[in-house]
Protein backbone atom coordinates (compact mmCIF):
# COMPACT_ATOMS: atom_id res chain seq x y z
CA UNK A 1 0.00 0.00 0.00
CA UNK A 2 0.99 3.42 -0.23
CA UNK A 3 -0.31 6.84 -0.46
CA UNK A 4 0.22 9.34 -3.42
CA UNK A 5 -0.22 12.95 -4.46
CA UNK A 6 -1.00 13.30 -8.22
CA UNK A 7 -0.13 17.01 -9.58
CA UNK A 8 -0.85 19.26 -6.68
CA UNK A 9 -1.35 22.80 -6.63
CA UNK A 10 -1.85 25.25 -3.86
CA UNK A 11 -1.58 28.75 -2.77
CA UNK A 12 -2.94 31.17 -0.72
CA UNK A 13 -4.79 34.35 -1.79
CA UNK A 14 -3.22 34.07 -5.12
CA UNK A 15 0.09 33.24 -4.63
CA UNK A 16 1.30 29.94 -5.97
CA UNK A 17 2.69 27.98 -2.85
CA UNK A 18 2.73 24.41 -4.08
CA UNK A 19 3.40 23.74 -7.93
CA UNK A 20 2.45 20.67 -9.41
CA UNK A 21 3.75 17.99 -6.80
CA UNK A 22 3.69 14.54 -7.39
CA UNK A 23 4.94 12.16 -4.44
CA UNK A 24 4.34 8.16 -3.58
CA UNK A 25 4.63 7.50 -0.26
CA UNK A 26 5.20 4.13 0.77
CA UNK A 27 3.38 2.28 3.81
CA UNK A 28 5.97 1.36 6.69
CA UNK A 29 8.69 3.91 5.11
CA UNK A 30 10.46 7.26 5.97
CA UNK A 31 10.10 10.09 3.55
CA UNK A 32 11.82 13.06 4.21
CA UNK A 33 10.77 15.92 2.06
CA UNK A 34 14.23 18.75 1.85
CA UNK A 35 13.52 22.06 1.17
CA UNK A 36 14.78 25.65 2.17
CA UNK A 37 12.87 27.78 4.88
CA UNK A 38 9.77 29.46 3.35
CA UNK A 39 9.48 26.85 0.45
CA UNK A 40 6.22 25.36 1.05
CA UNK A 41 6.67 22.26 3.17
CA UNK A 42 4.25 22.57 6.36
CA UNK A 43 1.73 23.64 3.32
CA UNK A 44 2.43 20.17 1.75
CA UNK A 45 2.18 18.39 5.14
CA UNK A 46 -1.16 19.88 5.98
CA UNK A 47 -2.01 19.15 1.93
CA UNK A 48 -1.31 15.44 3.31
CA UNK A 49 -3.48 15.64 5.99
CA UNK A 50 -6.48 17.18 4.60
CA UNK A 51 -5.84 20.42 6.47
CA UNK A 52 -5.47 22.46 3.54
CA UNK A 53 -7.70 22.10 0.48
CA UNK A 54 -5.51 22.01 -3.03
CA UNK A 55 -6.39 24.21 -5.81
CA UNK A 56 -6.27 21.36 -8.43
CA UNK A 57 -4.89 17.71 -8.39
CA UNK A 58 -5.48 14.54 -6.33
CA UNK A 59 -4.79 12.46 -2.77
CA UNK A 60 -5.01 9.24 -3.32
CA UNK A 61 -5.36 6.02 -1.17
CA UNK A 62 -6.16 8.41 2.06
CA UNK A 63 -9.66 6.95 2.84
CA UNK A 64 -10.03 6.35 6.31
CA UNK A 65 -6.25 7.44 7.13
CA UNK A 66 -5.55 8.74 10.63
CA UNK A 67 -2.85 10.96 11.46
CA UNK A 68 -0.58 12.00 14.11
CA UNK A 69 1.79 15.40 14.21
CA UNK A 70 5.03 16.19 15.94
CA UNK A 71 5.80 19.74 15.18
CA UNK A 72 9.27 21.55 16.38
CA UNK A 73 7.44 22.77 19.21
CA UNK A 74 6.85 19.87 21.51
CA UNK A 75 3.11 21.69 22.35
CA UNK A 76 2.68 19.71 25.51
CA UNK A 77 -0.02 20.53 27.80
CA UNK A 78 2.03 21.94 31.23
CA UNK A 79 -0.57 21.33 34.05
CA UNK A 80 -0.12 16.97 32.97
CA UNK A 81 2.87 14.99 34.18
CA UNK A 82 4.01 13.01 30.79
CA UNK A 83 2.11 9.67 31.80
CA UNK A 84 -0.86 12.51 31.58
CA UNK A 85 0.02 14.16 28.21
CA UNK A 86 0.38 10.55 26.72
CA UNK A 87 -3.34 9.67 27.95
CA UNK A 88 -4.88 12.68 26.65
CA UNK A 89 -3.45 12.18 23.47
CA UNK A 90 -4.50 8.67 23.03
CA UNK A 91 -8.39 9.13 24.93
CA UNK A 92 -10.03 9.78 21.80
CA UNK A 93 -8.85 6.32 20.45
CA UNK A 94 -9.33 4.22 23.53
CA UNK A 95 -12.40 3.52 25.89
CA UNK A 96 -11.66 5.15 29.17
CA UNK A 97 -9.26 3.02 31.64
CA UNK A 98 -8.47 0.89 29.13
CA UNK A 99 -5.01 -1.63 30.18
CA UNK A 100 -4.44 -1.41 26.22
CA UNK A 101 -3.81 2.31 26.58
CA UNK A 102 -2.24 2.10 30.06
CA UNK A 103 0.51 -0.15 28.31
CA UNK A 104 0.95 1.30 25.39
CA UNK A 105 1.72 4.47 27.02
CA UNK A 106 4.31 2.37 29.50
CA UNK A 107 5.74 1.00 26.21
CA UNK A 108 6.32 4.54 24.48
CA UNK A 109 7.54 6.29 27.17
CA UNK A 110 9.78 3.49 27.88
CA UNK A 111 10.86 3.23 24.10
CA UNK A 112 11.81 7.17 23.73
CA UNK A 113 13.68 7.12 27.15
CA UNK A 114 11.19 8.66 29.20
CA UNK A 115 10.33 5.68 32.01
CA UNK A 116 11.48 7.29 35.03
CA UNK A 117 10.46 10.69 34.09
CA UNK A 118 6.77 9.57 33.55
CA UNK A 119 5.60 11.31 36.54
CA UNK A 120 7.44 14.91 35.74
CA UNK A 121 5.66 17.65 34.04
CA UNK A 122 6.95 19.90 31.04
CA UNK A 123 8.26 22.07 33.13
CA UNK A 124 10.39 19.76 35.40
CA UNK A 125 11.66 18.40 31.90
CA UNK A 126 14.89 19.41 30.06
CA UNK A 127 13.94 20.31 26.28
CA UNK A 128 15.56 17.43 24.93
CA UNK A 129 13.52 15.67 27.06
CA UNK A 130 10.03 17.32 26.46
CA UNK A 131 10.97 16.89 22.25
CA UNK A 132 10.64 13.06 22.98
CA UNK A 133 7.57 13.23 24.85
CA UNK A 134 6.06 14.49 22.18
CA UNK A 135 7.64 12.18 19.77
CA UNK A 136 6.76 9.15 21.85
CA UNK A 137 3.10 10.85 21.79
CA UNK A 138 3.17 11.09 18.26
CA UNK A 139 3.92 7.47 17.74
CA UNK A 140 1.80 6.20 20.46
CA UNK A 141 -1.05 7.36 18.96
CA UNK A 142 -2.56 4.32 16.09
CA UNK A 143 -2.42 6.36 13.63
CA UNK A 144 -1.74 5.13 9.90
CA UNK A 145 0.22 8.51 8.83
CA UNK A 146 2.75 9.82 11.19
CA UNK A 147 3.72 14.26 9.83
CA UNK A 148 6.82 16.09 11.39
CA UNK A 149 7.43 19.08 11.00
CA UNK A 150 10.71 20.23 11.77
CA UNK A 151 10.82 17.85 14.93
CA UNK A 152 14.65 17.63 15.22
CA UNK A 153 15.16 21.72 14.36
CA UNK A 154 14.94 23.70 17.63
CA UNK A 155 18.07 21.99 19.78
CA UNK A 156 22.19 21.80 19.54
CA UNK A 157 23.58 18.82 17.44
CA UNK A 158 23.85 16.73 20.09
CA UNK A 159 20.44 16.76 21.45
CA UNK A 160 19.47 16.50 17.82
CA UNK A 161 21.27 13.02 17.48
CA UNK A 162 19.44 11.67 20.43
CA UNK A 163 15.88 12.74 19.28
CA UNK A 164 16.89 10.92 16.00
CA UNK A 165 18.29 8.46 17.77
CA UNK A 166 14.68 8.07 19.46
CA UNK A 167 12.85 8.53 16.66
CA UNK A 168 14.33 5.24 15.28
CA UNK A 169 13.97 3.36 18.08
CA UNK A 170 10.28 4.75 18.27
CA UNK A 171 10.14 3.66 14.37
CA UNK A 172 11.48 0.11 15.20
CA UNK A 173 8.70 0.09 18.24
CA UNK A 174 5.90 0.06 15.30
CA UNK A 175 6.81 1.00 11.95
CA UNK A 176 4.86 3.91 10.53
CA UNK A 177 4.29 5.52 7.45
CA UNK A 178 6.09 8.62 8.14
CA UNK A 179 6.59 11.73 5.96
CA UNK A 180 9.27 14.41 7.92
CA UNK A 181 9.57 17.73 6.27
CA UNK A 182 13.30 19.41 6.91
CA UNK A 183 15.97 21.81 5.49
CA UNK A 184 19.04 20.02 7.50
CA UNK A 185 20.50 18.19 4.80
CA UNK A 186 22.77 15.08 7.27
CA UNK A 187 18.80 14.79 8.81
CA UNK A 188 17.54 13.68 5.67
CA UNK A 189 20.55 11.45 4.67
CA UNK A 190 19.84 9.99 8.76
CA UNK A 191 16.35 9.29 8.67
CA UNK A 192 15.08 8.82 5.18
CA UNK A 193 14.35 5.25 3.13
CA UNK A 194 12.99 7.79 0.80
CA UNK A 195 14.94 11.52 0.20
CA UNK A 196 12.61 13.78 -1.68
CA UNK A 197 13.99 17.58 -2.61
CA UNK A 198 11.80 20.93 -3.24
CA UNK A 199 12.45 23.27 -4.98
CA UNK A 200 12.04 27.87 -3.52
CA UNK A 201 8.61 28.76 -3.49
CA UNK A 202 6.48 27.52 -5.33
CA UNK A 203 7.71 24.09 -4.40
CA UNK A 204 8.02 21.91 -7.23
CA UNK A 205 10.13 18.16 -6.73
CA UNK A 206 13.40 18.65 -8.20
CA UNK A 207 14.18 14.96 -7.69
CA UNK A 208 13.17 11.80 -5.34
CA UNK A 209 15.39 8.85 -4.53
CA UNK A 210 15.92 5.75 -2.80
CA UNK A 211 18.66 6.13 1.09
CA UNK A 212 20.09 2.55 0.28
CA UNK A 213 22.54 2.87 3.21
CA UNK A 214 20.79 0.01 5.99
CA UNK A 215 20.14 2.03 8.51
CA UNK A 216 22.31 0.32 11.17
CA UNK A 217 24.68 1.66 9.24
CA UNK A 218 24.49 5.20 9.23
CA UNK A 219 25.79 7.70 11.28
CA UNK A 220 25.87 11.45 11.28
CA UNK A 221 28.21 12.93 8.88
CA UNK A 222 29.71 9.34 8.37
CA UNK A 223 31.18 7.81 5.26
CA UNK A 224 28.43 5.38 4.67
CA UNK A 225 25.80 8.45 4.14
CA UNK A 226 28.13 10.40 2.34
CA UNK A 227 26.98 9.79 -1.12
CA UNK A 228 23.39 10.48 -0.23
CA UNK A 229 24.24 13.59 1.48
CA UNK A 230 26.68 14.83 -1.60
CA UNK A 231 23.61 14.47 -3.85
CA UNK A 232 21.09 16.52 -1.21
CA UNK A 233 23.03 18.61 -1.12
CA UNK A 234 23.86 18.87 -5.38
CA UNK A 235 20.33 18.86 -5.55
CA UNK A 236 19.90 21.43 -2.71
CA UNK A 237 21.86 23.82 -4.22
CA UNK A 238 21.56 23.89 -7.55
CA UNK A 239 23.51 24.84 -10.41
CA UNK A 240 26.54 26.76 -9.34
């Protein structure tokens, strides 16, 4: 299975925002879509998601998909400890008190690192800390479709590695279909089974390929992503 956009357009009071995108998706896989600030991107994830109707073109295989968002803002609520954030996250999809929720939640917070912390609210959290909440939230949820947008953006390089590093072992927890939006170029080359570059605004795909590297691996900035990351960033930056 996988999910496809066929030839969409967008833009917003006039002004041409997404141009004519075509992208295939496909189930249990990592796309990361690369593009520079301002290019379109979150359009195309809420485009995706149904947030944002498109001026022309087609979603296809969508029916009955359910999302989930991680955004570069964790957006946690602060008055719930993370055990709470979790279960408000996941009450819409669960009867009330249910032990399937309780252990999910156990298994997610455990997963992204966050077992001992369950009990601490956001603001007892470091920010590292509260970015994986909200990833483990994300994936917790059963949704079909997992968005981020900008998730790994707001922190140093070394807190970026370990939310990466959690992501995956979130991924490996219960593979996804995930579609990560970025402009960090070794991110891409990191995360992605599927690298997928936009053009400025209007975005327009100025290529799609296959991350062959197995992802045990790859490393940031190591040899064995190097050729993916020379083409991002050929592709990236255009003619010269």
């Amino acid at each position: 299975m996988a999910y496809e956009l066929r030839d969409l357009r967008a833009s917003y009071d006039g002004s041409p925002v997404v141009d004519d995108i075509s992208l295939v998706m496909p189930s249990g896989s990592v796309t990361v879509v690369l593009g520079p600030s301002g290019c379109g991107k979150t359009t195309l994830l809420n485009l995706i998601a149904g947030l944002k109707d498109a001026d022309s073109g087609s979603r296809l295989g969508f029916e009955g998909c359910r999302f989930s968002y991680a955004f570069q803002e964790p957006r946690l609520l602060p008055w719930l400890d993370c055990r709470g954030n979790m279960d408000f996250a996941l009450s819409g999809a669960f009867p009330r008190a249910s032990s399937g929720k309780a252990e999910r939640i156990d298994r997610f917070l455990e997963a992204a690192g966050l077992g001992e912390a369950s009990g601490l609210k956001p603001s007892e959290l470091s920010g590292g800390m509260r970015q994986r909440l909200s990833l483990a939230r994300s994936f917790a949820y059963p949704s079909d479709l997992l968005l981020l947008d900008e998730a790994f953006q707001a922190v140093d390089l070394r807190m970026k590695l370990e939310l990466m590093d959690a992501f995956l072992r979130l991924f490996r927890e219960e593979r996804k279909t995930v579609v990560c939006v970025t402009h960090d170029v070794e991110e891409a080359a990191y995360l992605a089974d599927r690298a997928v570059v936009l053009s400025p605004r209007p975005a327009r795909v100025v290529d799609s390929f296959a991350v062959d590297v197995p992802r045990e691996s790859r490393a940031f900035g190591s040899a064995a992503t190097m050729e993916a990351e020379a083409k991002l960033y050929r592709l990236a930056l255009g003619p010269t």
